[in-house]
PDB file of N, CA and C in Angstrom:
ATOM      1  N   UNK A   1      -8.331 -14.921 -39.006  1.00  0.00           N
ATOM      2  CA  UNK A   1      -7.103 -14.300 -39.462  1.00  0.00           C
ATOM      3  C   UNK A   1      -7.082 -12.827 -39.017  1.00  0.00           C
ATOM      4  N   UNK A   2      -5.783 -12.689 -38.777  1.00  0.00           N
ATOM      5  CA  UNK A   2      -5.534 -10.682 -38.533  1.00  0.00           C
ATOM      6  C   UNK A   2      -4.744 -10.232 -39.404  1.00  0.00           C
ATOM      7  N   UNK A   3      -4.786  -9.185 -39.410  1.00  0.00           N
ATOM      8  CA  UNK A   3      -3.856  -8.937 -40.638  1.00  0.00           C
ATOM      9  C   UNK A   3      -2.592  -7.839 -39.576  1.00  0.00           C
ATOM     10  N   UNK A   4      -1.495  -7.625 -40.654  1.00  0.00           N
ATOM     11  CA  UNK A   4      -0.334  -7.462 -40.019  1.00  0.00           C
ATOM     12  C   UNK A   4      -0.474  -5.685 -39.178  1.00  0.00           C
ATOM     13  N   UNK A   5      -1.919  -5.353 -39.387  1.00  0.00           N
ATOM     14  CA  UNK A   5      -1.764  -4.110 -38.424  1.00  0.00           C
ATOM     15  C   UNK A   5      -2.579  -4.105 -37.320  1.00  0.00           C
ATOM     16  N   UNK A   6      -2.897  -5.339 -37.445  1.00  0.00           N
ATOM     17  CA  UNK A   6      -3.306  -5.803 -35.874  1.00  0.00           C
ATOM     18  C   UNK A   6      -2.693  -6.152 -35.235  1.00  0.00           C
ATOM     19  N   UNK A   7      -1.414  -7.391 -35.909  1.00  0.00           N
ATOM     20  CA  UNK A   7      -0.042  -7.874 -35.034  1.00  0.00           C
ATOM     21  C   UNK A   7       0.638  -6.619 -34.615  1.00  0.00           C
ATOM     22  N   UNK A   8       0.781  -5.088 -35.565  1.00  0.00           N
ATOM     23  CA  UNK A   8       1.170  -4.291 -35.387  1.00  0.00           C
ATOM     24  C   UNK A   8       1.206  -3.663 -34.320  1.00  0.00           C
ATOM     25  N   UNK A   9      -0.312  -3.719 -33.491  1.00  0.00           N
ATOM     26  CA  UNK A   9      -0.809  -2.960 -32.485  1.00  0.00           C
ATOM     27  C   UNK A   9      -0.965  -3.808 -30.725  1.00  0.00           C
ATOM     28  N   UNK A  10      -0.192  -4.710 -31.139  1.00  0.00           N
ATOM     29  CA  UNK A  10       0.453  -5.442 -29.997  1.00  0.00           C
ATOM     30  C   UNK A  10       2.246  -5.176 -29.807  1.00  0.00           C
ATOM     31  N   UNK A  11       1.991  -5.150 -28.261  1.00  0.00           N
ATOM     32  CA  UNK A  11       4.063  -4.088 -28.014  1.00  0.00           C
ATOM     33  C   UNK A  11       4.140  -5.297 -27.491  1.00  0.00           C
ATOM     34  N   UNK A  12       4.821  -6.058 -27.516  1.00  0.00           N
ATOM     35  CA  UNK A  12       5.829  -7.081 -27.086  1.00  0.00           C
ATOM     36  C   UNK A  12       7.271  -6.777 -26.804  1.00  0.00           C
ATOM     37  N   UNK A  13       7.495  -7.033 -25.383  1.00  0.00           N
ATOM     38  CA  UNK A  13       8.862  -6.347 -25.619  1.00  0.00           C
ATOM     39  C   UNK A  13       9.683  -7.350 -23.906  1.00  0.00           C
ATOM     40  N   UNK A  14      10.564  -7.469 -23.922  1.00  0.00           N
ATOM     41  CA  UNK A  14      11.398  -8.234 -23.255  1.00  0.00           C
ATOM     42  C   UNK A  14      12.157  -7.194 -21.940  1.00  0.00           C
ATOM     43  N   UNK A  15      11.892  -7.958 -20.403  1.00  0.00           N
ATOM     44  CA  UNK A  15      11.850  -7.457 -19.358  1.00  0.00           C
ATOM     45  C   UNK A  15      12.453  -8.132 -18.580  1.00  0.00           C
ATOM     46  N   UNK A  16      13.645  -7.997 -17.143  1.00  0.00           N
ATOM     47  CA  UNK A  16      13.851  -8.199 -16.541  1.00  0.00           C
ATOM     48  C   UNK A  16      13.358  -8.523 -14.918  1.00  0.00           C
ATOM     49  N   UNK A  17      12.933  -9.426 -14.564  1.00  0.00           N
ATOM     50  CA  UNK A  17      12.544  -9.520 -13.509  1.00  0.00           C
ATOM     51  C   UNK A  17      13.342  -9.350 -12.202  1.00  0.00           C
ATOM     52  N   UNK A  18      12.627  -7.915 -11.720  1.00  0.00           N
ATOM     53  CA  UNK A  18      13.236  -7.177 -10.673  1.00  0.00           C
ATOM     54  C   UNK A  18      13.183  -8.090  -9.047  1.00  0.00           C
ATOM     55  N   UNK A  19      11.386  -8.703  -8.865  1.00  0.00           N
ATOM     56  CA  UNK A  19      11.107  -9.087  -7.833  1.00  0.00           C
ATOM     57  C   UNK A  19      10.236 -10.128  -8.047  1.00  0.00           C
ATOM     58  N   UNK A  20       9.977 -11.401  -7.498  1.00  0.00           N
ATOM     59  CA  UNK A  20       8.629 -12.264  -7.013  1.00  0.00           C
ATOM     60  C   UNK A  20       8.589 -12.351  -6.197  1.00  0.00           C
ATOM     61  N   UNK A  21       7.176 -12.572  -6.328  1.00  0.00           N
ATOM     62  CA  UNK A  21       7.082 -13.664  -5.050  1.00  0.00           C
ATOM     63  C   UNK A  21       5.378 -14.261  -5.253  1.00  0.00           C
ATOM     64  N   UNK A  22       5.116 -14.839  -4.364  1.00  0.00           N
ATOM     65  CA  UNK A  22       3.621 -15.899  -4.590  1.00  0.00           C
ATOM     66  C   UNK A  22       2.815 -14.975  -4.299  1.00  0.00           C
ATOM     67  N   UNK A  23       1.430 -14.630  -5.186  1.00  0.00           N
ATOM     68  CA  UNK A  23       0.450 -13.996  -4.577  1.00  0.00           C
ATOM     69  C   UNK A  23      -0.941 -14.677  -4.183  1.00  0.00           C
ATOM     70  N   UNK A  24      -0.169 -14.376  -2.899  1.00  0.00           N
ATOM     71  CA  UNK A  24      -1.114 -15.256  -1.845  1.00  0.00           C
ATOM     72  C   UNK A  24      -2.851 -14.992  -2.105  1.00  0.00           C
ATOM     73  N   UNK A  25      -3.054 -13.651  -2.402  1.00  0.00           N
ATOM     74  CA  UNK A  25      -4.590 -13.094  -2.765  1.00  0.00           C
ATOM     75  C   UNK A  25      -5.092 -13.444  -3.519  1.00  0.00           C
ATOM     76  N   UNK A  26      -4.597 -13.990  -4.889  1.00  0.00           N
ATOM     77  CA  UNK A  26      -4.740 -14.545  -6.193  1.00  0.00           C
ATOM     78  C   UNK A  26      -5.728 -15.930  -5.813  1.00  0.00           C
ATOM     79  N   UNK A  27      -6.852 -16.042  -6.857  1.00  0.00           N
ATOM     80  CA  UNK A  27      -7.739 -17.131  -6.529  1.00  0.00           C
ATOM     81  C   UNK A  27      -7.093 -18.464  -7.184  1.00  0.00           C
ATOM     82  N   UNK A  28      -6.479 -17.836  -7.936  1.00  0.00           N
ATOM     83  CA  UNK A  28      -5.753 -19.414  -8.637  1.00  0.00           C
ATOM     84  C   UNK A  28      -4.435 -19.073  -8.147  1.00  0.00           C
ATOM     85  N   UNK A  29      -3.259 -20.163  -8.282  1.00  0.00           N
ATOM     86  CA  UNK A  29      -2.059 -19.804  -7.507  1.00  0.00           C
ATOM     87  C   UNK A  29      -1.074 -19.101  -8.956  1.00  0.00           C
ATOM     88  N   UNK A  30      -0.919 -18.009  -8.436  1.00  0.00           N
ATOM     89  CA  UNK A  30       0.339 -16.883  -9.289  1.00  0.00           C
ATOM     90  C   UNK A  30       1.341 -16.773  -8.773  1.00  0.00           C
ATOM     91  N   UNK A  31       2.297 -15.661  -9.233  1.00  0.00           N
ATOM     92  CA  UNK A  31       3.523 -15.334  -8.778  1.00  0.00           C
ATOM     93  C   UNK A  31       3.399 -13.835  -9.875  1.00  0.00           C
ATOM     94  N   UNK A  32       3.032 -12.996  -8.422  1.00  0.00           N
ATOM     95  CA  UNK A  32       3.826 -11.464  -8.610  1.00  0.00           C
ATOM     96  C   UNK A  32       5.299 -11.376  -9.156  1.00  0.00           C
ATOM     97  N   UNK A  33       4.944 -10.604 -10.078  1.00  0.00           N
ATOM     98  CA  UNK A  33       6.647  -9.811 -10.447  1.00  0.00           C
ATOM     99  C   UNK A  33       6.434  -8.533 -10.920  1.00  0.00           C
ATOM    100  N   UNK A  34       7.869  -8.160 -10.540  1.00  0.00           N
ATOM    101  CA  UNK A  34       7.966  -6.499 -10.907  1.00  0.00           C
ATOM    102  C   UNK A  34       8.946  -6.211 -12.180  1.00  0.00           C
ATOM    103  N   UNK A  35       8.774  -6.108 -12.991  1.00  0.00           N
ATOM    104  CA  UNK A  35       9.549  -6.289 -14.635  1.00  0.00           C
ATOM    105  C   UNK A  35      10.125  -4.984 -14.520  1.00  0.00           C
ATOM    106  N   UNK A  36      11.570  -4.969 -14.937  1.00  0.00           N
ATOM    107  CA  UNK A  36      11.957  -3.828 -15.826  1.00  0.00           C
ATOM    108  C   UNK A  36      12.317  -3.964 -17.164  1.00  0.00           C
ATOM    109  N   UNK A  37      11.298  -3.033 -17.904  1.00  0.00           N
ATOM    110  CA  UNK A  37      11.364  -2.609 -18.972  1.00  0.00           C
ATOM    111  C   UNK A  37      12.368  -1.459 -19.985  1.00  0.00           C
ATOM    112  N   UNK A  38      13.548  -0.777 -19.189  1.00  0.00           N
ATOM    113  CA  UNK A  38      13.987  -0.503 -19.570  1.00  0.00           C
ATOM    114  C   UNK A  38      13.128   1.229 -20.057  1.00  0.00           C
ATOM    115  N   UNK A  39      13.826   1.522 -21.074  1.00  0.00           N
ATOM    116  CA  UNK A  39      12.798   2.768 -21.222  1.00  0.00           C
ATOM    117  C   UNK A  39      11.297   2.972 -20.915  1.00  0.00           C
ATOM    118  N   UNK A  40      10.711   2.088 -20.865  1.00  0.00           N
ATOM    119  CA  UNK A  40       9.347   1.964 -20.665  1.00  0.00           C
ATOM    120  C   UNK A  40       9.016   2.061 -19.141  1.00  0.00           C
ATOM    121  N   UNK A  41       9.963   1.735 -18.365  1.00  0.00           N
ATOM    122  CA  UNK A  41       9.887   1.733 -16.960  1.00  0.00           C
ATOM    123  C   UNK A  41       9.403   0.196 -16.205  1.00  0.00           C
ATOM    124  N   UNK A  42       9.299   0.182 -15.096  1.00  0.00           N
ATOM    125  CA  UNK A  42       9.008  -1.190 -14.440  1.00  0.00           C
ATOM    126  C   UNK A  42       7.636  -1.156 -14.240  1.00  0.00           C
ATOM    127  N   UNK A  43       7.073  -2.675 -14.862  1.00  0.00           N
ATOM    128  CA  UNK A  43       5.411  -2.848 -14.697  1.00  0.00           C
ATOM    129  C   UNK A  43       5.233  -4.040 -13.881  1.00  0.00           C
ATOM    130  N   UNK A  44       3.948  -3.863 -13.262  1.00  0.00           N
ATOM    131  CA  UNK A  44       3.848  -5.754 -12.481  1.00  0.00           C
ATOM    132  C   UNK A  44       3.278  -6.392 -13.063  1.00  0.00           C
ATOM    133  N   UNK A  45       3.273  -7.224 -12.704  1.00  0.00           N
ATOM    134  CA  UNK A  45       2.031  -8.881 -13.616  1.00  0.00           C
ATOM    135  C   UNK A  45       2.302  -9.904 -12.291  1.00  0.00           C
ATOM    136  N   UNK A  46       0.816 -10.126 -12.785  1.00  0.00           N
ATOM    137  CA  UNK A  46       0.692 -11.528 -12.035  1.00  0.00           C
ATOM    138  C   UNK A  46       0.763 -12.591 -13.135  1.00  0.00           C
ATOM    139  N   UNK A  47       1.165 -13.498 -12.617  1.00  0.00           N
ATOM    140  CA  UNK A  47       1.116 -14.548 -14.061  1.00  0.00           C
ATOM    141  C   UNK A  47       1.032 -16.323 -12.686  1.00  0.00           C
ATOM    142  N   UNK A  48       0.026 -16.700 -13.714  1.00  0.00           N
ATOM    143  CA  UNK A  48      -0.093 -18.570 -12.819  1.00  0.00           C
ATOM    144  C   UNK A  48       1.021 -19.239 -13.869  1.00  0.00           C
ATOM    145  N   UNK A  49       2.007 -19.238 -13.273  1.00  0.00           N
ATOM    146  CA  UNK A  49       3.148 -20.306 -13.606  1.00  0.00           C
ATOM    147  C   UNK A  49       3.853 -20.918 -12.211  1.00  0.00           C
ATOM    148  N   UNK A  50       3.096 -21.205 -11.357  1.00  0.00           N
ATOM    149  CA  UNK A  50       4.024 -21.763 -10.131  1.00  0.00           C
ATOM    150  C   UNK A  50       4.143 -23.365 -10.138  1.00  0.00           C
ATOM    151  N   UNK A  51       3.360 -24.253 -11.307  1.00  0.00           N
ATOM    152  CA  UNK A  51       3.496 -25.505 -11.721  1.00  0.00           C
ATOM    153  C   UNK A  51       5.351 -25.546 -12.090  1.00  0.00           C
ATOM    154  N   UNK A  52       5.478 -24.925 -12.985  1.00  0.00           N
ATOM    155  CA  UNK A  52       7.254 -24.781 -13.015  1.00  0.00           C
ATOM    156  C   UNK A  52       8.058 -23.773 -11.992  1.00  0.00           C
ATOM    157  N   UNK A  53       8.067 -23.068 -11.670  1.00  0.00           N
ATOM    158  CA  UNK A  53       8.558 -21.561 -11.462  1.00  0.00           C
ATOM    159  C   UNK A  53       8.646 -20.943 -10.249  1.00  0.00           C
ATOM    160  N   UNK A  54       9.743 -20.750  -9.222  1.00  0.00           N
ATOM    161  CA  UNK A  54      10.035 -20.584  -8.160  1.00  0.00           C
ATOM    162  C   UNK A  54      10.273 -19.204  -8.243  1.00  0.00           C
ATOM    163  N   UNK A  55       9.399 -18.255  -7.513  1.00  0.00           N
ATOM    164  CA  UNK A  55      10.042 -16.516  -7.517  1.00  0.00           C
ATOM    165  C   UNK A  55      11.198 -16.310  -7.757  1.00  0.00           C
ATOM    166  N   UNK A  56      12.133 -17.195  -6.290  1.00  0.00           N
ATOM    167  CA  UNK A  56      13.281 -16.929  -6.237  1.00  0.00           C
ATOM    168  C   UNK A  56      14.404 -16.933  -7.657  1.00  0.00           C
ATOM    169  N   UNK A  57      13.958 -18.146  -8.444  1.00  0.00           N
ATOM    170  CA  UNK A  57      14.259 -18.609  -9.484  1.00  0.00           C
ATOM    171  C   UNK A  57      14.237 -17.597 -10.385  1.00  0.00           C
ATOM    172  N   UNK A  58      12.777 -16.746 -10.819  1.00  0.00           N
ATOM    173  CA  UNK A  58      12.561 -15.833 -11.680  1.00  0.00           C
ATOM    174  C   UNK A  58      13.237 -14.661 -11.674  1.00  0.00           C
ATOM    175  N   UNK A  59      13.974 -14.362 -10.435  1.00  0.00           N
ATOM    176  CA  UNK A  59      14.806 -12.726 -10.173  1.00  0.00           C
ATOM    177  C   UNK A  59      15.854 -12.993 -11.243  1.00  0.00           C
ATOM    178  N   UNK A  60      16.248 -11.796 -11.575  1.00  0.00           N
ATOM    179  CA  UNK A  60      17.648 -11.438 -12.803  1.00  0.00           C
ATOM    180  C   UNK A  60      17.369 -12.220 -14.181  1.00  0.00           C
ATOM    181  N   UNK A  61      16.193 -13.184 -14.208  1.00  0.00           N
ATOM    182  CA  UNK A  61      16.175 -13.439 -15.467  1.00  0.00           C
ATOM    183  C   UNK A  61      15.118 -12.532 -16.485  1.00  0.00           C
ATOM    184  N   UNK A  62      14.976 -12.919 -17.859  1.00  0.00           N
ATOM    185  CA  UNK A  62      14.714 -11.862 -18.532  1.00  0.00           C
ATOM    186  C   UNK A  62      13.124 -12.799 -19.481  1.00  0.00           C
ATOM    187  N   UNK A  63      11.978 -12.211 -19.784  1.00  0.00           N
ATOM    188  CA  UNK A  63      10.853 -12.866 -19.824  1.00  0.00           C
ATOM    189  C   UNK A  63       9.973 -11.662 -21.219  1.00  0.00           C
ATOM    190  N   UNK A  64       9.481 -12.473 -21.757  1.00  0.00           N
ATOM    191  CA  UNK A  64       8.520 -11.452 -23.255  1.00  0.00           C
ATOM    192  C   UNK A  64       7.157 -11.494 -22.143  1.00  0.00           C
ATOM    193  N   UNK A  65       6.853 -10.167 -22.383  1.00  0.00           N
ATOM    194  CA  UNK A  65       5.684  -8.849 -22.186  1.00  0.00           C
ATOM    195  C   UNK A  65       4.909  -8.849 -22.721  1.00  0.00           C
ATOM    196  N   UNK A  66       3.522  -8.600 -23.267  1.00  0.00           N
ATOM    197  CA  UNK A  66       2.934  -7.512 -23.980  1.00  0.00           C
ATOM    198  C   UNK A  66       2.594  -6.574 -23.171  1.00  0.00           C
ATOM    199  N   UNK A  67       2.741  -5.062 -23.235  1.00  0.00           N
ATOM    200  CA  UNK A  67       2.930  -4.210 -22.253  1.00  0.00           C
ATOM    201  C   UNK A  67       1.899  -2.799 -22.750  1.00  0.00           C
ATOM    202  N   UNK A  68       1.236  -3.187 -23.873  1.00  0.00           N
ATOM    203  CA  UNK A  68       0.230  -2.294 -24.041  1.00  0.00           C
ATOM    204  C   UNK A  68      -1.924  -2.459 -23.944  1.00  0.00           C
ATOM    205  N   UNK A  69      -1.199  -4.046 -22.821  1.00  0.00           N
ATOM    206  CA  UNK A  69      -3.002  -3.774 -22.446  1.00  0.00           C
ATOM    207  C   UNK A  69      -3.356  -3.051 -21.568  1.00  0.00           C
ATOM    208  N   UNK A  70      -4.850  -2.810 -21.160  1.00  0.00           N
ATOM    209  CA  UNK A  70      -5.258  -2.364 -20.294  1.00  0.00           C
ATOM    210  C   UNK A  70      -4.837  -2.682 -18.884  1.00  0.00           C
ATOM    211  N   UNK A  71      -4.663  -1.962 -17.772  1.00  0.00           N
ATOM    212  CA  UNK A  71      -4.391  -2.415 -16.780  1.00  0.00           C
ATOM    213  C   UNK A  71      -5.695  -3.870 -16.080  1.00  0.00           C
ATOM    214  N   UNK A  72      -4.915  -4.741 -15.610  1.00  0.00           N
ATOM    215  CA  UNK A  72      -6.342  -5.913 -15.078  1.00  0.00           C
ATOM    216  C   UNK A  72      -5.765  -5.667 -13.697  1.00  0.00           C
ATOM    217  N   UNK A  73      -7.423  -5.742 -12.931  1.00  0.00           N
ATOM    218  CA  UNK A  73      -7.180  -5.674 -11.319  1.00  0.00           C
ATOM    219  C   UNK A  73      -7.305  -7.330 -10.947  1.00  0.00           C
ATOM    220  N   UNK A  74      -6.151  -7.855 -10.555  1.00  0.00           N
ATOM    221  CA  UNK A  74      -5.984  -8.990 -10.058  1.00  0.00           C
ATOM    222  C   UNK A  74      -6.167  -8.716  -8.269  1.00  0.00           C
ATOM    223  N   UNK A  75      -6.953  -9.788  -7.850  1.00  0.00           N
ATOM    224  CA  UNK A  75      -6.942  -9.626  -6.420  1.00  0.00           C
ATOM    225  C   UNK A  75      -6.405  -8.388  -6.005  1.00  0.00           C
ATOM    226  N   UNK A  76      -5.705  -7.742  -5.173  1.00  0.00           N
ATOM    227  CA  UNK A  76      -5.567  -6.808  -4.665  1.00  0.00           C
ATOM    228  C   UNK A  76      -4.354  -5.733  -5.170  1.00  0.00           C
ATOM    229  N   UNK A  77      -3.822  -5.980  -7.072  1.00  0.00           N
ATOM    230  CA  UNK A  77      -2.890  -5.390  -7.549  1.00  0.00           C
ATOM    231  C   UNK A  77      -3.697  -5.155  -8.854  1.00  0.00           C
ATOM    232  N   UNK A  78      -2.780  -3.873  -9.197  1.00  0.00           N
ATOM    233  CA  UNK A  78      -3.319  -4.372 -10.406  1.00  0.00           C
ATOM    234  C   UNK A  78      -2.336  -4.488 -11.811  1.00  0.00           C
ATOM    235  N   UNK A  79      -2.591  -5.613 -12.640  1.00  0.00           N
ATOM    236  CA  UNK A  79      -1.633  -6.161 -13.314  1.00  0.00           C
ATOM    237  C   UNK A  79      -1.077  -5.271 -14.832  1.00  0.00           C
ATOM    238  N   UNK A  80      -0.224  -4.991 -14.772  1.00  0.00           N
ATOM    239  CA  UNK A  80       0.272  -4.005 -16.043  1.00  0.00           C
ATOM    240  C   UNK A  80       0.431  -4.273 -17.464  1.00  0.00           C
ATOM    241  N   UNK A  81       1.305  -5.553 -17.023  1.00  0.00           N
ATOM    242  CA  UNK A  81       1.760  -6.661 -18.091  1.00  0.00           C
ATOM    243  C   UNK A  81       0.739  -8.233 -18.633  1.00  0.00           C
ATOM    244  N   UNK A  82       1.081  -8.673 -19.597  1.00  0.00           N
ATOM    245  CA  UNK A  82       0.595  -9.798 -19.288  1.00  0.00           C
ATOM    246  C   UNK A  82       2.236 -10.432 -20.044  1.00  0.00           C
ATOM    247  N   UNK A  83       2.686 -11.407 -18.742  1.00  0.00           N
ATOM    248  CA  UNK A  83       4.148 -12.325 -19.550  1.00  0.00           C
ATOM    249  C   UNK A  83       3.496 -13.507 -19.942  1.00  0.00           C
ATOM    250  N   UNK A  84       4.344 -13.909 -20.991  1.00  0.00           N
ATOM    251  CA  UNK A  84       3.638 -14.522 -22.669  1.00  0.00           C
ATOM    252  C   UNK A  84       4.525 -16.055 -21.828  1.00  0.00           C
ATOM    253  N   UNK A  85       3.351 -17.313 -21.941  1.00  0.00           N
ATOM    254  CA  UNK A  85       4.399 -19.092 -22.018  1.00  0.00           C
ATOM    255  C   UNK A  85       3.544 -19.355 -23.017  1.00  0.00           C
ATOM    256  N   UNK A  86       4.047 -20.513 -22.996  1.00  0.00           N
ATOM    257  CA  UNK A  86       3.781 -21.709 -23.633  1.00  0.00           C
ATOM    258  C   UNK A  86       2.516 -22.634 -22.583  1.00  0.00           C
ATOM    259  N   UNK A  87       1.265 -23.109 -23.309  1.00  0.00           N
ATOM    260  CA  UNK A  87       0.456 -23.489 -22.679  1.00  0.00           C
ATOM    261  C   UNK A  87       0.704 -25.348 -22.636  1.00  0.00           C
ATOM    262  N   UNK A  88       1.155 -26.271 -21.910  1.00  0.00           N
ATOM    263  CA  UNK A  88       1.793 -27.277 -22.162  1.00  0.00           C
ATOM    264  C   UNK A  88       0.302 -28.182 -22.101  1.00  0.00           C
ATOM    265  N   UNK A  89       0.358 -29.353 -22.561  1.00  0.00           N
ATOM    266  CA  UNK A  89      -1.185 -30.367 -22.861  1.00  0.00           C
ATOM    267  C   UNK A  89      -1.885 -30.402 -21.597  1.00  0.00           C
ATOM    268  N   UNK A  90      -1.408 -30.625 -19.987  1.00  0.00           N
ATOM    269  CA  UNK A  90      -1.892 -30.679 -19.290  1.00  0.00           C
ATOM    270  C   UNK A  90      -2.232 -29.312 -18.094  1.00  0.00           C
ATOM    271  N   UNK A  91      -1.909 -27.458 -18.859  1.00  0.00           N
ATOM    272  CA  UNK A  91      -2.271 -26.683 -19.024  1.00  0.00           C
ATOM    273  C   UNK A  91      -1.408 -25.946 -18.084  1.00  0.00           C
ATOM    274  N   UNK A  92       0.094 -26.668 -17.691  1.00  0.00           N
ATOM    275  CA  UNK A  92       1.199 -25.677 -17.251  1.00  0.00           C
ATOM    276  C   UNK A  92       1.625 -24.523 -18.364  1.00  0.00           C
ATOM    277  N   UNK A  93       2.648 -23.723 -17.559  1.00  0.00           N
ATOM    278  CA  UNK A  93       2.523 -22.531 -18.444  1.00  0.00           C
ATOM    279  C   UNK A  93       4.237 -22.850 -18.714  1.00  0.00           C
ATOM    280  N   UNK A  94       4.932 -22.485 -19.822  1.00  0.00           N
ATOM    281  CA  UNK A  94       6.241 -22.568 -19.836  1.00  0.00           C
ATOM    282  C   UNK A  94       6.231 -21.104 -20.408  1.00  0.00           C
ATOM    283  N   UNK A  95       7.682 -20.402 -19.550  1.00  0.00           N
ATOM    284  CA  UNK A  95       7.628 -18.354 -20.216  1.00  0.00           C
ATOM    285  C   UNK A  95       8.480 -18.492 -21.364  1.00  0.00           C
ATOM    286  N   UNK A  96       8.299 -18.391 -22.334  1.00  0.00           N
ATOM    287  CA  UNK A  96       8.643 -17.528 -23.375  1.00  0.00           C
ATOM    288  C   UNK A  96       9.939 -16.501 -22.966  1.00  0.00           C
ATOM    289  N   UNK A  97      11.224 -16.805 -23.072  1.00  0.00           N
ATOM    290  CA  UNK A  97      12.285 -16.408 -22.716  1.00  0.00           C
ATOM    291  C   UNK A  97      13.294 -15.796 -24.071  1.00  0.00           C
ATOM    292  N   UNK A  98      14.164 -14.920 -24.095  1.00  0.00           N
ATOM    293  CA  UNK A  98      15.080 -14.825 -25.060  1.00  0.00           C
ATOM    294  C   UNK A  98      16.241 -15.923 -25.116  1.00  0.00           C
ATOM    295  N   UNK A  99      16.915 -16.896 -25.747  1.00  0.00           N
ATOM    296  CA  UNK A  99      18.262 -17.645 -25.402  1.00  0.00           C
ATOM    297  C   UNK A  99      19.377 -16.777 -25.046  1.00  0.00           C
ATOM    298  N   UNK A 100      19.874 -15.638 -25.543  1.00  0.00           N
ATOM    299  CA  UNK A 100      20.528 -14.895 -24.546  1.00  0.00           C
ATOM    300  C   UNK A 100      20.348 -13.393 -24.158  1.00  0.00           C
ATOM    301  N   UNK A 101      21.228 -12.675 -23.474  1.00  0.00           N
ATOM    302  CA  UNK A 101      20.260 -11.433 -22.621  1.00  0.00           C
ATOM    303  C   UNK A 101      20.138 -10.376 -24.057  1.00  0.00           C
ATOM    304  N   UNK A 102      19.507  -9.737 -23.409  1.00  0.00           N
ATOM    305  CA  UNK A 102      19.640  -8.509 -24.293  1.00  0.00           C
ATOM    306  C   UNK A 102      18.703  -7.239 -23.925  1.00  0.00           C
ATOM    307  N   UNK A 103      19.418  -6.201 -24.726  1.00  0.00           N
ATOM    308  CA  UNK A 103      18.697  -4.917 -23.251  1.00  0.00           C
ATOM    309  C   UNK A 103      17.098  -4.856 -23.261  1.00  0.00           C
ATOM    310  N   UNK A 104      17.211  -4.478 -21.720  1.00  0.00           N
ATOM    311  CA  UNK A 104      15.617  -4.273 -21.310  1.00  0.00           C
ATOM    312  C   UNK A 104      14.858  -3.194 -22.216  1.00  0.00           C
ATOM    313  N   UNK A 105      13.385  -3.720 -22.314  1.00  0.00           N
ATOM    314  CA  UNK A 105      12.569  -3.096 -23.288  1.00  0.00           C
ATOM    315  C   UNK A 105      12.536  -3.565 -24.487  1.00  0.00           C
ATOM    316  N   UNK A 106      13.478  -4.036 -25.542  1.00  0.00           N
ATOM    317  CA  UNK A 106      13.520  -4.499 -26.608  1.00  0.00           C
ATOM    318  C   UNK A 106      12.462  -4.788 -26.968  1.00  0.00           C
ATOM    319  N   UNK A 107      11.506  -4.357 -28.260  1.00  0.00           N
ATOM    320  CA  UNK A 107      10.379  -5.204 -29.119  1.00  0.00           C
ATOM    321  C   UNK A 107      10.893  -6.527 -29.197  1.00  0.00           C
ATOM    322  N   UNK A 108       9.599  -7.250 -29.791  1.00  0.00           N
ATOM    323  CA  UNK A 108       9.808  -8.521 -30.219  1.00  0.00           C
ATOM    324  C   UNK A 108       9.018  -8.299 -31.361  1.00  0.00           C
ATOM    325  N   UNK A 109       9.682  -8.736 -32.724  1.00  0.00           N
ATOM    326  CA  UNK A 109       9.834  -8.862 -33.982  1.00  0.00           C
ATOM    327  C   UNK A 109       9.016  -9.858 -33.973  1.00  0.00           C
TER     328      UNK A 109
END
């Protein structure tokens, strides 16, 4: 168990995806993106969701963050964000999306 000032000390917050694309360097297969965050500014992440998830697909839509870890050096970037799915039984990733838009940066409650 955690208690609520540990949930506290996680920023979750909802981002627009500026850019993908496949990162080819990545030892497992990912997909680079460049998030805008809105006040917070634009961060990258690598994230392995290419079981569902076409770059092209991911531009203009909007995806939950946590945006206050440490930076991780993924293959030859290094990753800002980590974007939050759903881990499905046979260990695809589904993203964690808002149902409709709403402005960049927003916490998640």
């Amino acid at each position: 168990m955690i208690s609520w000032s540990d949930f506290d000390k996680v920023d979750m917050r909802v981002g627009k995806v500026l850019e993908a694309s496949y990162f080819e360097e990545a030892k497992v297969p990912a997909i680079k993106m460049l998030i805008d965050f809105g006040p917070i500014g634009t961060l990258k992440s690598s994230a392995q969701i290419t079981d569902h998830y076409l770059p092209a697909n991911l531009v203009g839509n909007q995806v939950i963050a946590v945006v206050n870890f440490p930076p991780k050096q993924v293959a030859n970037m290094m990753s800002e964000c980590l974007v939050l799915g759903i881990i499905e039984l046979g260990g695809e990733v589904v993203l964690l999306r808002p149902d409709k838009e709403v402005e960049n940066g927003r916490p998640v409650a």
